[in-house]
Protein backbone atom coordinates (compact mmCIF):
# COMPACT_ATOMS: atom_id res chain seq x y z
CA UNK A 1 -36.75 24.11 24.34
CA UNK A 2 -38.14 26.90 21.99
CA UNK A 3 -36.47 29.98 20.85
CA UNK A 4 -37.58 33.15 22.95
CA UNK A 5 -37.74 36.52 22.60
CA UNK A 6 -34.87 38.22 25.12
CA UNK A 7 -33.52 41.63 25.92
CA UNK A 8 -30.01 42.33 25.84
CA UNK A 9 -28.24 45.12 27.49
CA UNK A 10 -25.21 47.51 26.08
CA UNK A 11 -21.86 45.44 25.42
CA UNK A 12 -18.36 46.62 24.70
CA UNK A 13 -16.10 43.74 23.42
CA UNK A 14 -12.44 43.45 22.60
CA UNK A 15 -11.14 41.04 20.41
CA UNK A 16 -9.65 39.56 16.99
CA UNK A 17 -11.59 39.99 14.01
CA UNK A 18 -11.72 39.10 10.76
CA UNK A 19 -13.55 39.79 7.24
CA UNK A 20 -13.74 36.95 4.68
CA UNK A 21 -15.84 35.17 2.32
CA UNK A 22 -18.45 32.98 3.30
CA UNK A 23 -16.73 30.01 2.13
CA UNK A 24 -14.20 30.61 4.42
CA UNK A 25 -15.40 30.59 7.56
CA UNK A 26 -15.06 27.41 8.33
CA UNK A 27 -11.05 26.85 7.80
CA UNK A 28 -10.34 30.67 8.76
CA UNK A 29 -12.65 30.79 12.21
CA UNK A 30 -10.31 27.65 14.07
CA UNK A 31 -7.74 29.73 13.11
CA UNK A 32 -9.15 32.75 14.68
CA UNK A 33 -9.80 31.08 17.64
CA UNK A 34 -6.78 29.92 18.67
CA UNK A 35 -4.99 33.18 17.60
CA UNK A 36 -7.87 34.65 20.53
CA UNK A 37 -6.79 31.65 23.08
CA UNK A 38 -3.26 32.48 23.26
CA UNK A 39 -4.02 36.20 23.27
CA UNK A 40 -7.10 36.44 25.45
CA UNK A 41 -5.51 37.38 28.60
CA UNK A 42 -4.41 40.13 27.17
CA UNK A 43 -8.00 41.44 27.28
CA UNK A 44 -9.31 43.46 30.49
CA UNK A 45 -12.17 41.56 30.33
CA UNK A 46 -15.05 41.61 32.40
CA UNK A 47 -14.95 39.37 35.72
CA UNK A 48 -16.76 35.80 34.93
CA UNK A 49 -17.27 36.67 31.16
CA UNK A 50 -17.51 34.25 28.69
CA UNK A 51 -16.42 33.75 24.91
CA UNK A 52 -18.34 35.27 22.87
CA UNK A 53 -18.17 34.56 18.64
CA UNK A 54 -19.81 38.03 17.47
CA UNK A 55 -20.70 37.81 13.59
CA UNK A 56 -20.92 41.82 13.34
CA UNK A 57 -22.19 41.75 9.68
CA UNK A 58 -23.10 39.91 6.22
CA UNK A 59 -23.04 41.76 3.54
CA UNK A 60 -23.02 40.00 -0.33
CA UNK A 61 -20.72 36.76 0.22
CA UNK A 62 -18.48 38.42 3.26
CA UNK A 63 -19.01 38.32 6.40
CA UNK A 64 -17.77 40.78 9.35
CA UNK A 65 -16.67 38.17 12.62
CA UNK A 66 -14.78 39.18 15.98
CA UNK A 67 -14.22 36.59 18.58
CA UNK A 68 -13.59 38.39 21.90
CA UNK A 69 -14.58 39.21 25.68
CA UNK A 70 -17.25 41.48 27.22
CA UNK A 71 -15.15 44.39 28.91
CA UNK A 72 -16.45 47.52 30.80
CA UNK A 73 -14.88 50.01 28.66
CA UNK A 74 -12.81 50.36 25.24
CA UNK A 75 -10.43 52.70 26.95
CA UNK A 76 -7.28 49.52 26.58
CA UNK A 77 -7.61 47.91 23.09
CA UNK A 78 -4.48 45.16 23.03
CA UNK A 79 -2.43 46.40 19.69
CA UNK A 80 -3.90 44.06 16.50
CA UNK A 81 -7.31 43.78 18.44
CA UNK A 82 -10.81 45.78 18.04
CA UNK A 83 -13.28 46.80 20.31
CA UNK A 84 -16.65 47.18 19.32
CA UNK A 85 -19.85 48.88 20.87
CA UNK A 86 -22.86 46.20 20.82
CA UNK A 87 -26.03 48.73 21.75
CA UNK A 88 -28.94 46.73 24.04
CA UNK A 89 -31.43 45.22 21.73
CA UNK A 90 -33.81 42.60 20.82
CA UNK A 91 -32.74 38.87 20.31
CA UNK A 92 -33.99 35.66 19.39
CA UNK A 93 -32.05 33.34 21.64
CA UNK A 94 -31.66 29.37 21.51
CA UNK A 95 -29.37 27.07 23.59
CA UNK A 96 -27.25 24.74 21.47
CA UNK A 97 -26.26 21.68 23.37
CA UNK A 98 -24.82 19.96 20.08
CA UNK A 99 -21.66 19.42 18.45
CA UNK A 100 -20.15 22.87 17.30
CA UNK A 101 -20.54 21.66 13.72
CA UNK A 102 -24.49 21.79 13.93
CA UNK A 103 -24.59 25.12 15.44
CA UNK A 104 -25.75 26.43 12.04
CA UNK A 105 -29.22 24.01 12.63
CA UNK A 106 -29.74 25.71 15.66
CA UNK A 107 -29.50 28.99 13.92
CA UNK A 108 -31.30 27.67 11.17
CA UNK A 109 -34.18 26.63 14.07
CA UNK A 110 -33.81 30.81 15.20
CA UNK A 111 -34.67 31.76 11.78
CA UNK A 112 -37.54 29.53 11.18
CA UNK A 113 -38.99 30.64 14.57
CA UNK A 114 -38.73 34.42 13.57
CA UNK A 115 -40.66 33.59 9.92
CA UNK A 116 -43.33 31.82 11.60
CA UNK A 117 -44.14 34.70 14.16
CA UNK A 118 -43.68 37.30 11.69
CA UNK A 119 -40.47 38.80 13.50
CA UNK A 120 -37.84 40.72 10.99
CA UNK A 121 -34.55 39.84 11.66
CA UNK A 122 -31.36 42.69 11.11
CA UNK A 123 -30.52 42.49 7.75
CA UNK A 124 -27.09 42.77 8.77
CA UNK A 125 -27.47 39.08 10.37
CA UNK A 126 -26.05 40.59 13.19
CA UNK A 127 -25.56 37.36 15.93
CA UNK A 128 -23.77 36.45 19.21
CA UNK A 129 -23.00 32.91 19.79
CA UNK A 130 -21.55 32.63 23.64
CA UNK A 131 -19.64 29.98 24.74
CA UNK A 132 -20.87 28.44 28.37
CA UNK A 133 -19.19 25.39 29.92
CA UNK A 134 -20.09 23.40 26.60
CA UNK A 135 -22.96 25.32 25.50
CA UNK A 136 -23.58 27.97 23.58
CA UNK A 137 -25.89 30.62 23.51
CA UNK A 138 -27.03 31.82 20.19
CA UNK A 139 -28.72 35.07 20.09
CA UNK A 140 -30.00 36.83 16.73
CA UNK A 141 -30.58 39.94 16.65
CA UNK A 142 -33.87 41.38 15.75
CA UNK A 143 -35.88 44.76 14.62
């Protein structure tokens, strides 16, 4: 498989979020996570939706993350959760059968596929990383 150029439609999503440093991530996102599992049904969420790991911005050393469900509205935001607009765009998207540690080489594989053809990624690194039955789709979003 090869990345590909897809079109995403308008998303609202409720969940936890979190800013931190870089360095971080990986003790603070677990936690994250299963703060989101034993609060998720708390979320109207959208019928068959799906995890989704949204990293909303990366500015300096810190980045912006909210792990959350697609919803139709963000009309009922659980207190201590967000709910954020995601506007249809432009993505680079790649399916990463791996172990979740290696998900950065598969974003790593997005970003060399976007130098090569020339594409400009946001310079917010704006991403969505989906969780399906064991998979997960990794979308980057693009200009």
């Amino acid at each position: 498989m090869h990345p590909k150029i897809v079109e995403r439609h308008e998303l609202y999503v409720i969940g936890l979020s979190m800013t931190c440093e870089e360095n971080e991530l990986h003790t603070l996102m677990p936690e994250l996570w299963r703060e989101f599992s034993r609060r998720s049904h708390e979320i109207p969420a959208l019928p068959e939706s799906f995890p989704l790991d949204v990293s909303l911005e990366h500015r300096g050393t810190k980045y912006t993350q909210c792990v959350g469900l697609p919803v139709p509205t963000l009309e009922r935001i659980p207190k201590g959760m967000k709910g954020y607009h995601v506007p249809a765009a432009r993505y680079i998207f790649w399916k990463h059968e791996g172990p979740d540690i290696e998900i950065w080489k598969s974003f790593d594989k997005i970003q060399r596929f976007a130098h090569k053809q020339g594409i400009e990624l946001d310079p917010l690194d704006f991403k969505i990383d989906e969780t399906r039955e064991g998979t997960h789709h990794l979308y980057q979003r693009i200009l």
